[in-house]
Protein backbone atom coordinates (compact mmCIF):
# COMPACT_ATOMS: atom_id res chain seq x y z
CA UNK A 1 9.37 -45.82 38.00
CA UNK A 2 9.70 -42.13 39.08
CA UNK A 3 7.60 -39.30 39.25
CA UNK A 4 9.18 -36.09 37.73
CA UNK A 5 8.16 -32.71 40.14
CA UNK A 6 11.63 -31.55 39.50
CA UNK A 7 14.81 -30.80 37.14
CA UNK A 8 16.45 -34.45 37.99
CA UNK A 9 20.09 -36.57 36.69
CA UNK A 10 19.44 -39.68 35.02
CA UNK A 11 22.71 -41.64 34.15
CA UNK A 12 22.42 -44.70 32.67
CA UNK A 13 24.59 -47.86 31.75
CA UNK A 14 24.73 -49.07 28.04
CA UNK A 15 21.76 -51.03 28.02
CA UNK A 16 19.93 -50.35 31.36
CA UNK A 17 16.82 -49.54 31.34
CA UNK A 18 14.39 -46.62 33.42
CA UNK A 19 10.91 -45.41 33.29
CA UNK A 20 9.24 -42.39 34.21
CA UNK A 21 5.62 -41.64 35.30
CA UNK A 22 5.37 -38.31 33.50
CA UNK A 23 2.24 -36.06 35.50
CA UNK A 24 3.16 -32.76 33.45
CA UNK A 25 5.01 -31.28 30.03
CA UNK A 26 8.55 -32.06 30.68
CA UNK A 27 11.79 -32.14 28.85
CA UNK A 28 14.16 -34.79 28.29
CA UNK A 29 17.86 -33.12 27.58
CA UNK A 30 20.51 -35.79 26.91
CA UNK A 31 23.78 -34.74 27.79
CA UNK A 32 26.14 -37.69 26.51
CA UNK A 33 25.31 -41.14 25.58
CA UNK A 34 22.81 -42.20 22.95
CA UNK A 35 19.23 -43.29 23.82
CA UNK A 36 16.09 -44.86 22.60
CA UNK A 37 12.63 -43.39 24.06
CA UNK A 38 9.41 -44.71 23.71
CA UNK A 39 6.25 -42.69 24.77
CA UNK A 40 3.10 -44.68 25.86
CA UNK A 41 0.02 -44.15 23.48
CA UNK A 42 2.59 -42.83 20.79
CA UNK A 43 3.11 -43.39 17.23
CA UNK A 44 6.47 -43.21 16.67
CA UNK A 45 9.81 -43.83 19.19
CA UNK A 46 13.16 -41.42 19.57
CA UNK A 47 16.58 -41.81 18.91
CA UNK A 48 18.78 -39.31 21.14
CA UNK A 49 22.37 -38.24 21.46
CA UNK A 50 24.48 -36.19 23.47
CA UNK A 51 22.83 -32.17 23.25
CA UNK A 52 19.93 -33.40 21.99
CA UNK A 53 16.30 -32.74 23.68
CA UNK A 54 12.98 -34.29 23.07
CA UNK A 55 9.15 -32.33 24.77
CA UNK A 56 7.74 -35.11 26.41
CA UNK A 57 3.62 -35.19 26.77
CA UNK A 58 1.66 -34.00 30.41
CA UNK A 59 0.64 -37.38 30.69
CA UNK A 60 1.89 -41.03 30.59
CA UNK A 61 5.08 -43.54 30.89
CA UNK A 62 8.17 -43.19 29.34
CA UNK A 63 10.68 -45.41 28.94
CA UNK A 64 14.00 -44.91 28.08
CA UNK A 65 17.27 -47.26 27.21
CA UNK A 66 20.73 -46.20 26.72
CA UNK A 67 22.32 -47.60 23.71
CA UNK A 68 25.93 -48.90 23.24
CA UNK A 69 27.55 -46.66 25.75
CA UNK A 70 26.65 -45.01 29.17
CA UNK A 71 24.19 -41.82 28.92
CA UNK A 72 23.76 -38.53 31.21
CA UNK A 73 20.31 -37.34 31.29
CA UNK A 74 18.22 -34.31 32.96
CA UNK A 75 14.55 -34.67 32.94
CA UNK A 76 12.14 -31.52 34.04
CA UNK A 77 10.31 -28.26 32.99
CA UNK A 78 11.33 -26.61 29.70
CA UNK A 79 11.95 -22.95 29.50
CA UNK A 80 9.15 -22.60 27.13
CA UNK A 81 6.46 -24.36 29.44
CA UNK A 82 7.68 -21.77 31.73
CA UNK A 83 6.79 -19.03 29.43
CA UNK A 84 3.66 -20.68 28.61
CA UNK A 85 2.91 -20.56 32.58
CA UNK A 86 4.15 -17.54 33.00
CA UNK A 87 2.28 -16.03 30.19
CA UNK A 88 -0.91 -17.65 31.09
CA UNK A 89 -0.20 -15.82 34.44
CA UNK A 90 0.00 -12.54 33.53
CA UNK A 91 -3.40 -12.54 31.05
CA UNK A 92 -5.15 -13.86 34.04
CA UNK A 93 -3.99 -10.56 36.55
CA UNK A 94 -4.32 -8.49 33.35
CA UNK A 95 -7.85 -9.37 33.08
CA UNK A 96 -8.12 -9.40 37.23
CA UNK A 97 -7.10 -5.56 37.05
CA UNK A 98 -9.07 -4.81 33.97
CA UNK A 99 -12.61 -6.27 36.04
CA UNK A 100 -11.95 -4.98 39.68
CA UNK A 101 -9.69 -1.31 38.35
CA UNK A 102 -13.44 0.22 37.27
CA UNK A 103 -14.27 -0.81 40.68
CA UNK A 104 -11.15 1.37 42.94
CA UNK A 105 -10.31 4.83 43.25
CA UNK A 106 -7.32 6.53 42.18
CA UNK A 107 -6.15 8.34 44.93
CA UNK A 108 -3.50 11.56 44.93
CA UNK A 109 -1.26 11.82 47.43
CA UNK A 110 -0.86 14.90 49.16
CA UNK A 111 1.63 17.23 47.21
CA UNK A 112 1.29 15.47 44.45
CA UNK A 113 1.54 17.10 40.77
CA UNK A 114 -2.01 15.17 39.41
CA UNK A 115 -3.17 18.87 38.26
């Protein structure tokens, strides 16, 4: 089992197996090969090939098995849990400047054209 922190290769043999311990949203791209993914606690399973990419949840195992021919995988953040991060980021200091800018001073420099 491995723990996912970063943007990692997977390559698999037709028919090996792997599983990950998934602590965060991550994102399963599969570069070549075909695989079958199961989530733990969900309803349904996945069926990927080559260029395909499947969200998987903050929190559980996932197991995956290449089918009939050798797959290439990367495993780690998406570009839109970025942006969600990201955004989530900037309302915070937005509402950090809006609650401590009543409190400061806007000060001129010297020569400057304020008037």
């Amino acid at each position: 089992m491995q723990n996912i922190f970063t943007r990692r290769q997977i390559r698999l043999q037709s028919g090996e197996v792997t599983s990950l311990q998934v602590t965060r949203p991550v994102c399963l791209q599969v570069g070549s090969g075909r695989v079958w993914v199961t989530i733990e606690g969900g309803r349904t399973d996945y069926w990927l090939s080559g260029g395909q990419s499947l969200d998987l949840p903050g929190q559980g195992l996932v197991v995956i098995e290449s089918v009939n021919t050798a797959s290439k995988l990367q495993v780690g953040l998406c570009r839109r849990h970025w942006a969600v991060r990201l955004g989530g980021l900037a309302r915070r200091l937005t509402a950090m400047m809006r609650r401590f800018g009543s409190r400061t001073k806007t000060v001129e420099a010297p020569g400057s054209c304020g008037r």
